[in-house]
C-alpha atoms as a PDB file:
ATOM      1  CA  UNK A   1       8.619   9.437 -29.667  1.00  0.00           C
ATOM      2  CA  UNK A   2       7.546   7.567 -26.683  1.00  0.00           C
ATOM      3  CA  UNK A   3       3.637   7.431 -26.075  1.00  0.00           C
ATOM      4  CA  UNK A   4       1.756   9.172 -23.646  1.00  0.00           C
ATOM      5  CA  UNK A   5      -1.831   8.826 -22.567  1.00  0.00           C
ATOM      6  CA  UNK A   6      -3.549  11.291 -19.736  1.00  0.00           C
ATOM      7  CA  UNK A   7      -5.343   9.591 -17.210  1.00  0.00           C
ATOM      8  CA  UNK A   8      -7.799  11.520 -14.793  1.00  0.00           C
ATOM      9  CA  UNK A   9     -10.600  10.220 -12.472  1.00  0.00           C
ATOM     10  CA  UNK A  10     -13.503  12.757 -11.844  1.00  0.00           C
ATOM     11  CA  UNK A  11     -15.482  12.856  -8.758  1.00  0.00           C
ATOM     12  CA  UNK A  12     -18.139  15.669  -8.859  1.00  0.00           C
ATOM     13  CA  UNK A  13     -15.470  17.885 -10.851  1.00  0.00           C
ATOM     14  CA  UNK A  14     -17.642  20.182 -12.744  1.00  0.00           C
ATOM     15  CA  UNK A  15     -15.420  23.305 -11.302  1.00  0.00           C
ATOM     16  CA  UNK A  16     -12.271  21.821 -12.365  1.00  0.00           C
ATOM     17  CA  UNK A  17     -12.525  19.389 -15.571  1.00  0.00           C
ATOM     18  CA  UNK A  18     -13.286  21.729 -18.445  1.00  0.00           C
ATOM     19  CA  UNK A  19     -10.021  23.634 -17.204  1.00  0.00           C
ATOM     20  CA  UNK A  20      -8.096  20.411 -16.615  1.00  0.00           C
ATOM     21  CA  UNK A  21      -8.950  19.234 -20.277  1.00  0.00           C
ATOM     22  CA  UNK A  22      -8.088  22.205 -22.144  1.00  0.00           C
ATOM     23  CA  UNK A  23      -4.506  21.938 -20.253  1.00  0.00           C
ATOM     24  CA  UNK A  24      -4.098  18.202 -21.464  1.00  0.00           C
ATOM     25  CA  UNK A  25      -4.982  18.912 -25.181  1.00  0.00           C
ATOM     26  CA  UNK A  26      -2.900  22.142 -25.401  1.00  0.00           C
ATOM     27  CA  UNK A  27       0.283  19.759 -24.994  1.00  0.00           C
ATOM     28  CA  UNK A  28       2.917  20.605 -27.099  1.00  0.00           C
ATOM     29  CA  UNK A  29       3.727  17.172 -26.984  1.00  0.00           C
ATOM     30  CA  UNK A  30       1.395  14.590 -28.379  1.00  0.00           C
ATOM     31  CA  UNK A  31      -0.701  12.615 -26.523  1.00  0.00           C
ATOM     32  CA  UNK A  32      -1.736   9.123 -27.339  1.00  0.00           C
ATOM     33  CA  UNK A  33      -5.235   9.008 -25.605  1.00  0.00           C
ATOM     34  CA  UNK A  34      -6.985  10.514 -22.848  1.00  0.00           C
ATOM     35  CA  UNK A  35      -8.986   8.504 -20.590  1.00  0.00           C
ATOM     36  CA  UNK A  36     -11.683   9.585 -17.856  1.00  0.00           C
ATOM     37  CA  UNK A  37     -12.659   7.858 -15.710  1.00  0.00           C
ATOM     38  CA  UNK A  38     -16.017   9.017 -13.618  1.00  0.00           C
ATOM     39  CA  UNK A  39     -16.749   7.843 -10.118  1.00  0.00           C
ATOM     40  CA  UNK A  40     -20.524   8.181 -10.175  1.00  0.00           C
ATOM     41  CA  UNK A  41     -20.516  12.145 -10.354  1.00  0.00           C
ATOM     42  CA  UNK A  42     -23.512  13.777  -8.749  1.00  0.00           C
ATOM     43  CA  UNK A  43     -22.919  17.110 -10.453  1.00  0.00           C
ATOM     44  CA  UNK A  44     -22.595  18.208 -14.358  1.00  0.00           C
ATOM     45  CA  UNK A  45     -19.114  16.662 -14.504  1.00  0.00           C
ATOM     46  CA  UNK A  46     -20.664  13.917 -17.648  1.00  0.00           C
ATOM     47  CA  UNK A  47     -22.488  17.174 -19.173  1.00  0.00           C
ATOM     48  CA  UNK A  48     -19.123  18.790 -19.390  1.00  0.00           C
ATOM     49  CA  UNK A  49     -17.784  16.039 -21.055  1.00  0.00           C
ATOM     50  CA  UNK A  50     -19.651  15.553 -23.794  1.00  0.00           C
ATOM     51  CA  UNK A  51     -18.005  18.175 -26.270  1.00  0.00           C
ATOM     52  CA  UNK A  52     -14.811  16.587 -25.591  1.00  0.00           C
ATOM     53  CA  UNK A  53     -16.596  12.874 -25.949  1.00  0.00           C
ATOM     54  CA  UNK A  54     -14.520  12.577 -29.282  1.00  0.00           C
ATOM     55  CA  UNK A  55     -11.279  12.875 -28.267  1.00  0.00           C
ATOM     56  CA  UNK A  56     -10.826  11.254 -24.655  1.00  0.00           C
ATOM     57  CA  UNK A  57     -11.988   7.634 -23.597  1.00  0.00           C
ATOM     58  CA  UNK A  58     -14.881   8.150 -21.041  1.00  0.00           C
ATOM     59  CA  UNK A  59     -15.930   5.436 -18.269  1.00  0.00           C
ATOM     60  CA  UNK A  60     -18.530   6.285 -16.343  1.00  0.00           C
ATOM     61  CA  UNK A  61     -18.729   4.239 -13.064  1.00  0.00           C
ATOM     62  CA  UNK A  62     -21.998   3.408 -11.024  1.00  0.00           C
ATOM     63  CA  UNK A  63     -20.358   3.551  -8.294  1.00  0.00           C
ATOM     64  CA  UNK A  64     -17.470   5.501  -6.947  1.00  0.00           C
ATOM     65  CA  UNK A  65     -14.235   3.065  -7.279  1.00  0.00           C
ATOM     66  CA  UNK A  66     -12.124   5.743  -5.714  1.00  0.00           C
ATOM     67  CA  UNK A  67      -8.907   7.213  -6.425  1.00  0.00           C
ATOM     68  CA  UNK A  68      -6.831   3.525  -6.491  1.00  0.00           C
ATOM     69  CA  UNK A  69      -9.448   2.084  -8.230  1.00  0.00           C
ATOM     70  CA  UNK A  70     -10.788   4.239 -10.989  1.00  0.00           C
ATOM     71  CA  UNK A  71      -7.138   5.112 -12.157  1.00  0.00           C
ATOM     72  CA  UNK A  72      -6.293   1.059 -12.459  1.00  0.00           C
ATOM     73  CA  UNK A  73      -9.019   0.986 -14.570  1.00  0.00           C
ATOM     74  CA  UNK A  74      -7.410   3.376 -17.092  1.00  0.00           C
ATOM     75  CA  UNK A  75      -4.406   2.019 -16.997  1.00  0.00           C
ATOM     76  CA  UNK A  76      -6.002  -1.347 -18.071  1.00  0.00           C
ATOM     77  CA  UNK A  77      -7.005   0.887 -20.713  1.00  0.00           C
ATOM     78  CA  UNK A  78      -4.325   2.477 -21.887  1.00  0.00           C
ATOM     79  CA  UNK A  79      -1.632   0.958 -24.226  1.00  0.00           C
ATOM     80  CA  UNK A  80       0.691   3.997 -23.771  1.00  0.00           C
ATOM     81  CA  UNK A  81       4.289   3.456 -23.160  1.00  0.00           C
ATOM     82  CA  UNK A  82       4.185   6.229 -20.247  1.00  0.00           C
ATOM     83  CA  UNK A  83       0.733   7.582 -18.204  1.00  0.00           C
ATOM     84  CA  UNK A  84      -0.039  10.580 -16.709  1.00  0.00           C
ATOM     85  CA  UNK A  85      -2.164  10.407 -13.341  1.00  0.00           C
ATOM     86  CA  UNK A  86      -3.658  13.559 -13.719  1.00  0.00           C
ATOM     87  CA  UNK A  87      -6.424  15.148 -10.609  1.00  0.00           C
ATOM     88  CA  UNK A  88      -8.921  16.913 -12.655  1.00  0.00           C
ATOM     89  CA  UNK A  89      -8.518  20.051 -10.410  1.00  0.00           C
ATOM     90  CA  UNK A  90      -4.425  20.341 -11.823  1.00  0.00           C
ATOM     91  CA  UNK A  91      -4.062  22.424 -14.986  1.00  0.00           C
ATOM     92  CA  UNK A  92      -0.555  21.967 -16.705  1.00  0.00           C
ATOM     93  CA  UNK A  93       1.688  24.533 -18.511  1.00  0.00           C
ATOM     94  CA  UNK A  94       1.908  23.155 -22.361  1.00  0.00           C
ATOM     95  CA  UNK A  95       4.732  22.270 -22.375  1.00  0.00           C
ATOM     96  CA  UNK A  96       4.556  19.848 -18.916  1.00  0.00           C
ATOM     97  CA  UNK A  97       4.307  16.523 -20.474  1.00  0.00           C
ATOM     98  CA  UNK A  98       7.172  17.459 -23.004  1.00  0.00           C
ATOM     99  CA  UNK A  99       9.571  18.116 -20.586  1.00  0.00           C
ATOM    100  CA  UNK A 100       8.875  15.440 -18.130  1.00  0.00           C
ATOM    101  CA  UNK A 101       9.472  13.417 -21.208  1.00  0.00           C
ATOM    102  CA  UNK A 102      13.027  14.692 -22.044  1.00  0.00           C
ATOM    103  CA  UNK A 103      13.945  13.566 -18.660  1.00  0.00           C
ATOM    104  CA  UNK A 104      12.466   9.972 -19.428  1.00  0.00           C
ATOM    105  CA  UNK A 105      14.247   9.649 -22.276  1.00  0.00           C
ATOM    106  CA  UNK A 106      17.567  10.497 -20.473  1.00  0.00           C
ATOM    107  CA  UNK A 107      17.344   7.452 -18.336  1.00  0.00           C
ATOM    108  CA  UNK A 108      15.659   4.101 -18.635  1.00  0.00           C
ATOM    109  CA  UNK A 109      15.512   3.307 -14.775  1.00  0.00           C
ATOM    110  CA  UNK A 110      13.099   6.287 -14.121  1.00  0.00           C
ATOM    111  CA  UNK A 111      10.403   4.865 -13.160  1.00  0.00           C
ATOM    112  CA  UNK A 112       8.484   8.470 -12.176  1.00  0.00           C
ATOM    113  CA  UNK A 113       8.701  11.907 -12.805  1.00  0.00           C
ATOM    114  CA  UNK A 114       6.775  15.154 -11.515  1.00  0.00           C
ATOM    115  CA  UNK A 115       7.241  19.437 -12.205  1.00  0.00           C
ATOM    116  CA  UNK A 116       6.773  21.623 -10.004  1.00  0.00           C
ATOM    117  CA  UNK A 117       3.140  22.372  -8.501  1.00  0.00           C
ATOM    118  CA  UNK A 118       2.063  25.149  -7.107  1.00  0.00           C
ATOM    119  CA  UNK A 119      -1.258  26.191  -5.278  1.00  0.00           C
ATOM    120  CA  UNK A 120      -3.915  27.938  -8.109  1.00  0.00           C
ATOM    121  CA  UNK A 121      -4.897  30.260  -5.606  1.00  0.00           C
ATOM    122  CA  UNK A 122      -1.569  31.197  -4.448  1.00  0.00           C
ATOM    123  CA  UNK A 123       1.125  30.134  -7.435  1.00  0.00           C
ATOM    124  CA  UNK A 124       3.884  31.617  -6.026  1.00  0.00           C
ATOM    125  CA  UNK A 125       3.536  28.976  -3.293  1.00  0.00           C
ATOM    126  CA  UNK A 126       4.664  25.313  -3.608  1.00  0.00           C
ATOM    127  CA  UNK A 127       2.087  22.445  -3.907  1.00  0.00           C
ATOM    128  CA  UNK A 128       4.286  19.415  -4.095  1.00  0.00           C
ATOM    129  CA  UNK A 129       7.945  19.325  -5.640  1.00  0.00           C
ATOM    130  CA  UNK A 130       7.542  15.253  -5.245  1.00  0.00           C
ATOM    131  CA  UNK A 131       7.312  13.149  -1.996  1.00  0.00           C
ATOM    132  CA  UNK A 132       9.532  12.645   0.595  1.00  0.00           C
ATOM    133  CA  UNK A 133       9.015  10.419   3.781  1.00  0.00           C
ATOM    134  CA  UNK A 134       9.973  10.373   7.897  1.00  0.00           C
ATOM    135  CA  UNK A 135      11.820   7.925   9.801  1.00  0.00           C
ATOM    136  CA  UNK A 136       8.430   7.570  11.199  1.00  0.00           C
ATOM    137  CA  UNK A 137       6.879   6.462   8.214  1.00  0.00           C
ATOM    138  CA  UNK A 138       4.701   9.646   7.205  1.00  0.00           C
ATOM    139  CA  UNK A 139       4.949  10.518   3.751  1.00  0.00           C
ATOM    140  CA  UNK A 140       4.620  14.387   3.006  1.00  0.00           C
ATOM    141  CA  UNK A 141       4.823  16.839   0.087  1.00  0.00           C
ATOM    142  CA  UNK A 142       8.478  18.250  -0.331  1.00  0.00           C
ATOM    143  CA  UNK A 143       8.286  21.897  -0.141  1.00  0.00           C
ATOM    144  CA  UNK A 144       4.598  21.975   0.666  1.00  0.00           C
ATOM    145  CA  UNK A 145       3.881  25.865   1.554  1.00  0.00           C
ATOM    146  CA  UNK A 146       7.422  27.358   0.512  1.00  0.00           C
ATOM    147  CA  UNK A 147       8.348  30.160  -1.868  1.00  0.00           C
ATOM    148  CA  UNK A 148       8.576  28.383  -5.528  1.00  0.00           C
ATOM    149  CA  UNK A 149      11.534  30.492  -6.002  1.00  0.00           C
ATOM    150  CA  UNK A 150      13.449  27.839  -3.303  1.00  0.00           C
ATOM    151  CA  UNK A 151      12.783  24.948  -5.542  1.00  0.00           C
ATOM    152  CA  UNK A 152      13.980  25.648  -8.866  1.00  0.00           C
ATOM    153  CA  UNK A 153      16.887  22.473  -8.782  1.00  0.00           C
ATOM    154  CA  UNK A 154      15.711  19.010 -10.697  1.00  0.00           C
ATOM    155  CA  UNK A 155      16.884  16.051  -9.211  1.00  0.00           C
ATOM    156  CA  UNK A 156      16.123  13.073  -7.601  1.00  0.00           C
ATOM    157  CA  UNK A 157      13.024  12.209  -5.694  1.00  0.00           C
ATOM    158  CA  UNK A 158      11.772   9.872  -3.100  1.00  0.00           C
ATOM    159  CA  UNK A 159       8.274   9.235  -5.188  1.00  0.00           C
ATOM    160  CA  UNK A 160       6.095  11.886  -6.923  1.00  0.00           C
ATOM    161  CA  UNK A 161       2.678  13.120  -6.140  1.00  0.00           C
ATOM    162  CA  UNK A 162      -0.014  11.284  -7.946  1.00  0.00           C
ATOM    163  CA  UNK A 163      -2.144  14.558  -8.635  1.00  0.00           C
ATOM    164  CA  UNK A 164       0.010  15.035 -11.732  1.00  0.00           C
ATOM    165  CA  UNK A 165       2.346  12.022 -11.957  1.00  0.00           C
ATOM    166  CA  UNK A 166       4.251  10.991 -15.086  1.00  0.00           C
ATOM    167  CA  UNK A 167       4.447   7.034 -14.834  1.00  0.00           C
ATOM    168  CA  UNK A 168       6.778   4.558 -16.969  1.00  0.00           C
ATOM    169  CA  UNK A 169       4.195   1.364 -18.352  1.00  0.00           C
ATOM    170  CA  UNK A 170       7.404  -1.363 -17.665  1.00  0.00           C
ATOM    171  CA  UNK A 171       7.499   0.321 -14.208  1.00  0.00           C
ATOM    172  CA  UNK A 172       3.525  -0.273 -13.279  1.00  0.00           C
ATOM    173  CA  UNK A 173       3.423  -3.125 -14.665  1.00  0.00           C
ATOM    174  CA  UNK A 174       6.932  -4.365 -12.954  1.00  0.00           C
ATOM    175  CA  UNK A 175       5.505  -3.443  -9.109  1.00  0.00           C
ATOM    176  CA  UNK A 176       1.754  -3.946  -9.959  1.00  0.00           C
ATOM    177  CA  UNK A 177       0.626  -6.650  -7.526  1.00  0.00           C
ATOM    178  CA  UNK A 178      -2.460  -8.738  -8.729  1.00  0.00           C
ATOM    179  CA  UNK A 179      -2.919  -6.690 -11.832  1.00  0.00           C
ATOM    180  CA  UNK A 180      -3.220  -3.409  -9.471  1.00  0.00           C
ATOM    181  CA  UNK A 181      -0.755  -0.595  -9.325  1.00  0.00           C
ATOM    182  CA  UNK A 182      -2.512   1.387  -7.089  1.00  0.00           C
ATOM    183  CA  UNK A 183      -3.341  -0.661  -4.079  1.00  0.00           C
ATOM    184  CA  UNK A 184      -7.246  -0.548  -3.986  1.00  0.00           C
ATOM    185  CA  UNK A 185      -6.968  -1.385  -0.614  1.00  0.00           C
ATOM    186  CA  UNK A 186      -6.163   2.216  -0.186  1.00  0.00           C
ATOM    187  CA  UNK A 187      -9.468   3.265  -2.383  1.00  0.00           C
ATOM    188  CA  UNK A 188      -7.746   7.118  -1.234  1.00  0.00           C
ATOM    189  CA  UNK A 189      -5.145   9.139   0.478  1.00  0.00           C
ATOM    190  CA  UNK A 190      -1.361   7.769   0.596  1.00  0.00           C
ATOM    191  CA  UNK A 191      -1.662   5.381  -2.492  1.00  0.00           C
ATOM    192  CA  UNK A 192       1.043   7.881  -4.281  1.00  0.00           C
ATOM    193  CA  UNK A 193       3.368   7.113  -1.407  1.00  0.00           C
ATOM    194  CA  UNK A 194       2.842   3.543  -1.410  1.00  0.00           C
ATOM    195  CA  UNK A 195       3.663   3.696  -4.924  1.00  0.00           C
ATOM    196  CA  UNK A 196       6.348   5.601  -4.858  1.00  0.00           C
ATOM    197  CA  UNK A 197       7.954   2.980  -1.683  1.00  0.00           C
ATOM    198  CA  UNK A 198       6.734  -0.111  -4.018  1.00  0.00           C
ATOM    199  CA  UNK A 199       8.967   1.424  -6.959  1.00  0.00           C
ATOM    200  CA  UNK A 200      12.105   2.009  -5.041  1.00  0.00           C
ATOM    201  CA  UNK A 201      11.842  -1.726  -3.692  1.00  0.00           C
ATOM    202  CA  UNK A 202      11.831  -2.698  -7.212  1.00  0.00           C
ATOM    203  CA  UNK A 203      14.812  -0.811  -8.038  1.00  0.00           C
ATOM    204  CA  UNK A 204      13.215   2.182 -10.013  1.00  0.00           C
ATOM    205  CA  UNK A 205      13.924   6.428  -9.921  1.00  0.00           C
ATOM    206  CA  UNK A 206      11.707   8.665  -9.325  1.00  0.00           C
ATOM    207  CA  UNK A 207      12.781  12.689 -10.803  1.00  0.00           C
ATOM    208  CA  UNK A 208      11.600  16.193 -10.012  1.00  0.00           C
ATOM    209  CA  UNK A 209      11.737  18.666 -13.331  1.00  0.00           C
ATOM    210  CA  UNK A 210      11.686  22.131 -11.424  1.00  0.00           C
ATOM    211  CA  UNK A 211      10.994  23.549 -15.045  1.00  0.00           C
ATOM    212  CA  UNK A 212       7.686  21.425 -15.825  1.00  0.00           C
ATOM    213  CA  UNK A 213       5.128  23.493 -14.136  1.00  0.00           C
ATOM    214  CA  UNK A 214       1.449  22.703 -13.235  1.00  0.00           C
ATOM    215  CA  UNK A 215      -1.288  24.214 -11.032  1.00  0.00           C
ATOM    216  CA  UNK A 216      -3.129  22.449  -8.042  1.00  0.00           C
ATOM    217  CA  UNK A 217      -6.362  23.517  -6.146  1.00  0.00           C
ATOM    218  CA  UNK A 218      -6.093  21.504  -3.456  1.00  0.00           C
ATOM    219  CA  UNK A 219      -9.435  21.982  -2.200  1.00  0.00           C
ATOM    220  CA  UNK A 220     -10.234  18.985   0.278  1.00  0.00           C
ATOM    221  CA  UNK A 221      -6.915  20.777   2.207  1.00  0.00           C
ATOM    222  CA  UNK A 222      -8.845  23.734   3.384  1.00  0.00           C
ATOM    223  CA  UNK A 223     -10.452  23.910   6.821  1.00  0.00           C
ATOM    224  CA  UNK A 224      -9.838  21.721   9.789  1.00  0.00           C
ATOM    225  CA  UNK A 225      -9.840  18.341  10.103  1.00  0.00           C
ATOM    226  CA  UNK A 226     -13.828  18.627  11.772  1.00  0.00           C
ATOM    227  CA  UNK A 227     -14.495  19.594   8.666  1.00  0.00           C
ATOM    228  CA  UNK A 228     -13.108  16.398   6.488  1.00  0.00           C
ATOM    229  CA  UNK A 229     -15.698  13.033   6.784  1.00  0.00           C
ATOM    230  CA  UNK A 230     -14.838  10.201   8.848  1.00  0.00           C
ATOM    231  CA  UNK A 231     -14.544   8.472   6.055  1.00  0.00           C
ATOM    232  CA  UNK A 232     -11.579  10.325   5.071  1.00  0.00           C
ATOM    233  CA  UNK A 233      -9.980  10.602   8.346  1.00  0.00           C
ATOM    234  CA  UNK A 234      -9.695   6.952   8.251  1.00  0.00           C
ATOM    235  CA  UNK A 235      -8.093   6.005   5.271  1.00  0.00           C
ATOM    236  CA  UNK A 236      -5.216   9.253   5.681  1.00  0.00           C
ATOM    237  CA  UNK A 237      -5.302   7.148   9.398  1.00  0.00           C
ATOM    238  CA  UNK A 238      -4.842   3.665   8.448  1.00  0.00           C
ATOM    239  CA  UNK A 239      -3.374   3.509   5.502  1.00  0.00           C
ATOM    240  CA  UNK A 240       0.202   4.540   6.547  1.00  0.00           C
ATOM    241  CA  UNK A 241      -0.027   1.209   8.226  1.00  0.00           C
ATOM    242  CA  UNK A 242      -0.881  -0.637   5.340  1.00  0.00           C
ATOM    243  CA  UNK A 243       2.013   0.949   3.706  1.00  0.00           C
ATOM    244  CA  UNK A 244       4.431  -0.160   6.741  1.00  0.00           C
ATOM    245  CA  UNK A 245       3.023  -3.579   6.878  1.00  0.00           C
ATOM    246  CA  UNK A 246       3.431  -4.550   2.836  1.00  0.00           C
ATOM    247  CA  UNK A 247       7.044  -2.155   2.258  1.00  0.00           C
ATOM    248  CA  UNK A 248       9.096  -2.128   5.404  1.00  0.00           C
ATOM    249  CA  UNK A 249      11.492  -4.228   6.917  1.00  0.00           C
ATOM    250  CA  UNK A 250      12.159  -6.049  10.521  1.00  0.00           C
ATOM    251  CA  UNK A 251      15.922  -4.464  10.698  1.00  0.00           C
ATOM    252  CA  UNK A 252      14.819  -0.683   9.752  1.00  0.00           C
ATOM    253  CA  UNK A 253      11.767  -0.484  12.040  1.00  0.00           C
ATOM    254  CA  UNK A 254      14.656  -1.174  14.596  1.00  0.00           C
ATOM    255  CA  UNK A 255      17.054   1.098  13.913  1.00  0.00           C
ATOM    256  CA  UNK A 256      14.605   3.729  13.448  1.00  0.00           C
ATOM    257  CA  UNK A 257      12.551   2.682  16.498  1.00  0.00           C
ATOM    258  CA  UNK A 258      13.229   5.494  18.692  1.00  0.00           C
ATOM    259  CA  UNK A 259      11.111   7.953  16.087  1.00  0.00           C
ATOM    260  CA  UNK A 260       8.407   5.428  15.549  1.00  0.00           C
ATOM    261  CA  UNK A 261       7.894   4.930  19.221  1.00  0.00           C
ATOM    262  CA  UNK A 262       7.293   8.737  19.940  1.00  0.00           C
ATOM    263  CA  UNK A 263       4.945   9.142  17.152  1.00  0.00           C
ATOM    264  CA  UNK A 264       3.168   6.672  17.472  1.00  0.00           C
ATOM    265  CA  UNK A 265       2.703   7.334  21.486  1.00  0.00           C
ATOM    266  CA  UNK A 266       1.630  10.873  19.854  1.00  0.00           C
ATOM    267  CA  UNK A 267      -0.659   9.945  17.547  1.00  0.00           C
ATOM    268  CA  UNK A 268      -2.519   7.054  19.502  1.00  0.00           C
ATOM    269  CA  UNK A 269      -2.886  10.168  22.522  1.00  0.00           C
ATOM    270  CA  UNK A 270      -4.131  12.295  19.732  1.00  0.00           C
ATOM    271  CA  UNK A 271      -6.770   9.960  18.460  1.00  0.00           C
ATOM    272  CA  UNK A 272      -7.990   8.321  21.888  1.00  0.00           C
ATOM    273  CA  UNK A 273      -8.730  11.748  23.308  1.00  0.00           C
ATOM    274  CA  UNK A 274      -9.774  13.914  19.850  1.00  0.00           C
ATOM    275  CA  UNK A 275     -10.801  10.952  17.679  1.00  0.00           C
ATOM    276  CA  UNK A 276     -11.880   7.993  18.617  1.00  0.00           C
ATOM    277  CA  UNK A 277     -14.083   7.015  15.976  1.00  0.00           C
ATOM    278  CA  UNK A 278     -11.030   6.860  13.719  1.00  0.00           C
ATOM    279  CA  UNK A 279      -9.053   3.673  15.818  1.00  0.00           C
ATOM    280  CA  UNK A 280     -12.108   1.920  14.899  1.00  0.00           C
ATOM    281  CA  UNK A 281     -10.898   1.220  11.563  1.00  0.00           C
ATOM    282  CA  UNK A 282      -8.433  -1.036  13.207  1.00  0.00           C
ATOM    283  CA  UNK A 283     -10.592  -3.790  13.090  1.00  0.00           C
ATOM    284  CA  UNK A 284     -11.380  -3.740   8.921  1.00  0.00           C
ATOM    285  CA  UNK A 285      -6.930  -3.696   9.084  1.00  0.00           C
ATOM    286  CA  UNK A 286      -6.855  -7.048  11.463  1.00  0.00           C
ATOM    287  CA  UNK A 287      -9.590  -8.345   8.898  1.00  0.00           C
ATOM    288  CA  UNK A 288      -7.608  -7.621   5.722  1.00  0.00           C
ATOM    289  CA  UNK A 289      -3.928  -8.655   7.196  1.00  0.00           C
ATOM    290  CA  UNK A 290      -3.888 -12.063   5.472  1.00  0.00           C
ATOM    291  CA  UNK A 291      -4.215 -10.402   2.139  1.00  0.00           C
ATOM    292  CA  UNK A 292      -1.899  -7.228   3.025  1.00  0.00           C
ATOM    293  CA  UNK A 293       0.674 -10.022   3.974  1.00  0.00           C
ATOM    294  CA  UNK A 294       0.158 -12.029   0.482  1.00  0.00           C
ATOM    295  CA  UNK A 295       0.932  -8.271  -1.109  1.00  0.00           C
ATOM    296  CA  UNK A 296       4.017  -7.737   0.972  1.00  0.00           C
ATOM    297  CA  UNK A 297       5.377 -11.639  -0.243  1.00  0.00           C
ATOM    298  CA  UNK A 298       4.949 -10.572  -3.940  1.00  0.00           C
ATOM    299  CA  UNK A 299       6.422  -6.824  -3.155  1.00  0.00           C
ATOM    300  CA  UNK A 300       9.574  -8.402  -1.369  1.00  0.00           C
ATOM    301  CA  UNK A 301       9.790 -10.968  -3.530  1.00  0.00           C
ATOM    302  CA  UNK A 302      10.335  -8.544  -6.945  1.00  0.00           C
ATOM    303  CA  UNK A 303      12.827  -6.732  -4.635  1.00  0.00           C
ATOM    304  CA  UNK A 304      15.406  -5.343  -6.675  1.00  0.00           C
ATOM    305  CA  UNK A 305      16.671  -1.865  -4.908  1.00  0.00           C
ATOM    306  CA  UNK A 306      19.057  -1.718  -2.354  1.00  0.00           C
ATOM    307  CA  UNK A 307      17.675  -1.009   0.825  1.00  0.00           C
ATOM    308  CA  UNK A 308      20.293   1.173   2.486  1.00  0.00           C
ATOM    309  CA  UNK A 309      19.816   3.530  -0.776  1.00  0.00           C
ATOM    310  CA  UNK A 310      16.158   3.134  -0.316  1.00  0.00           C
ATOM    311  CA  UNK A 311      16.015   4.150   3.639  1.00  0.00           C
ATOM    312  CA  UNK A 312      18.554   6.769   2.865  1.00  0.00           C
ATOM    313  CA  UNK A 313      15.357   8.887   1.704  1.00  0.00           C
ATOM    314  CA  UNK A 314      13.520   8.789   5.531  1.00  0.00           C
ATOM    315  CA  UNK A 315      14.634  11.624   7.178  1.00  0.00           C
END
């Protein structure tokens, strides 16, 4: 059997982890390690984590790497064969892993796989069935807010969400760019979707199992958007760009221009009249384009996927 270690990065998770944890070692199929990774918790997440201190891997961070970061940190880690992103507010059926697996083992170009996730507080509802992505570049959550009982047909996927992502080693380590496979530029917020873009450049699948079934809270979802930090507001903001700037090509931006144009003439109206503060993080982007161009060279470079395939999936 092909190895499988659980990866999960905590972030004041003291509502979520002990559930989370109990899901990963009720697998019914066996897992190699589990690593946990903290990102300077301010609450009783490490307290939590000390019955379990014998069975998982725990890092704890003095300061918070994010999302991007602290998961590339146990992947370093792990010398699995496959790794599960896990959020520490998902909680998987046992037999999740196991059947994400028989997929795997089905085809050797899969490069991803997700189940179907639906919200805790409302599981008849869909979470994420995998990712799909616009003609305008905005990458979403296929079937986000639908009945589950519409999505019950496996197949292929742009990318997967990374809140419970099933991950083949030869594929992160294939489209990792200077020994990162999340782009830390990212630290949070689209780096599944930049993944998942990354991965079909390099020529790999991504599969939804509508069978494998796991549970997401979703909590930094509710309210409005005056309610989320600037911080946060930002990176959702900005990193789409980076995305664009490091995946996409000349010829497709053209053909698809007519979509771009009237989002973007949206979006820029939105933000100059609701949110200001957020174009401001322009300026760190103009600072950090040398080194997003040196990550598109390497990303092009590796390019292995055929690109009217790969634009086939921007709808």
């Amino acid at each position: 059997m092909s190895s499988v270690s659980v990866h999960i990065v905590t972030y004041n998770s003291e509502a979520y982890i002990v559930d989370c944890l109990t899901a990963v070692l009720n697998q019914i199929y066996p897992i190699h390690s589990i690593i946990v990774i903290d990102n300077a918790s301010s609450d009783k997440t490490e307290e939590l984590l000390q019955p379990y201190l014998n069975r998982i891997t725990y890092v704890a961070n003095s300061v918070n790497n994010g999302f991007a970061g602290g998961h590339n940190q146990a992947i370093r880690l792990s010398e699995a064969e496959y790794v599960l992103v896990l959020n520490p507010d998902v909680t998987m059926h046992p037999d999740y892993v196991s059947l994400l697996m028989q997929q795997c083992k089905l085809d050797s170009s899969l490069g991803s796989a997700t189940g179907k996730l639906l919200f805790k507080q409302s599981p008849e509802v869909i979470d994420s069935t995998g990712l799909t992505i616009t003609k305008s570049r905005r990458g979403f959550d296929r079937g986000a807010g639908e009945s589950k009982a519409a999505w019950n047909v496996s197949g292929d996927v742009f990318g997967v969400c990374g809140a419970a992502a099933l991950y083949s080693k030869k594929m992160v380590e294939y489209i990792s760019v200077d020994g990162c496979f999340f782009d830390e530029d990212f630290f949070a917020y689209k780096e599944d979707v930049d993944v998942a873009w990354r991965s079909r450049i390099g020529g790999w699948k991504s599969y939804y199992c509508a069978d494998a079934v796991a549970y997401h809270d979703r909590g930094w979802k509710k309210g409005s958007r005056r309610q989320t930090s600037l911080f946060v507001r930002r990176l959702s903001y900005i990193n789409r760009y980076k995305m664009i700037i490091k995946n996409d090509t000349i010829k497709y931006l053209f053909l698809n221009c007519i979509p771009l144009i009237v989002y973007e003439v949206m979006s820029f109206g939105y933000f100059i009249v609701r949110e200001p503060q957020v174009l401001l993080t322009w300026i760190d982007l103009v600072k950090n384009l040398p080194n997003l161009l040196k990550k598109r060279k390497i990303i092009q470079n590796a390019r292995k996927g055929d690109l009217s395939r790969i634009y086939a999936y921007f709808k």
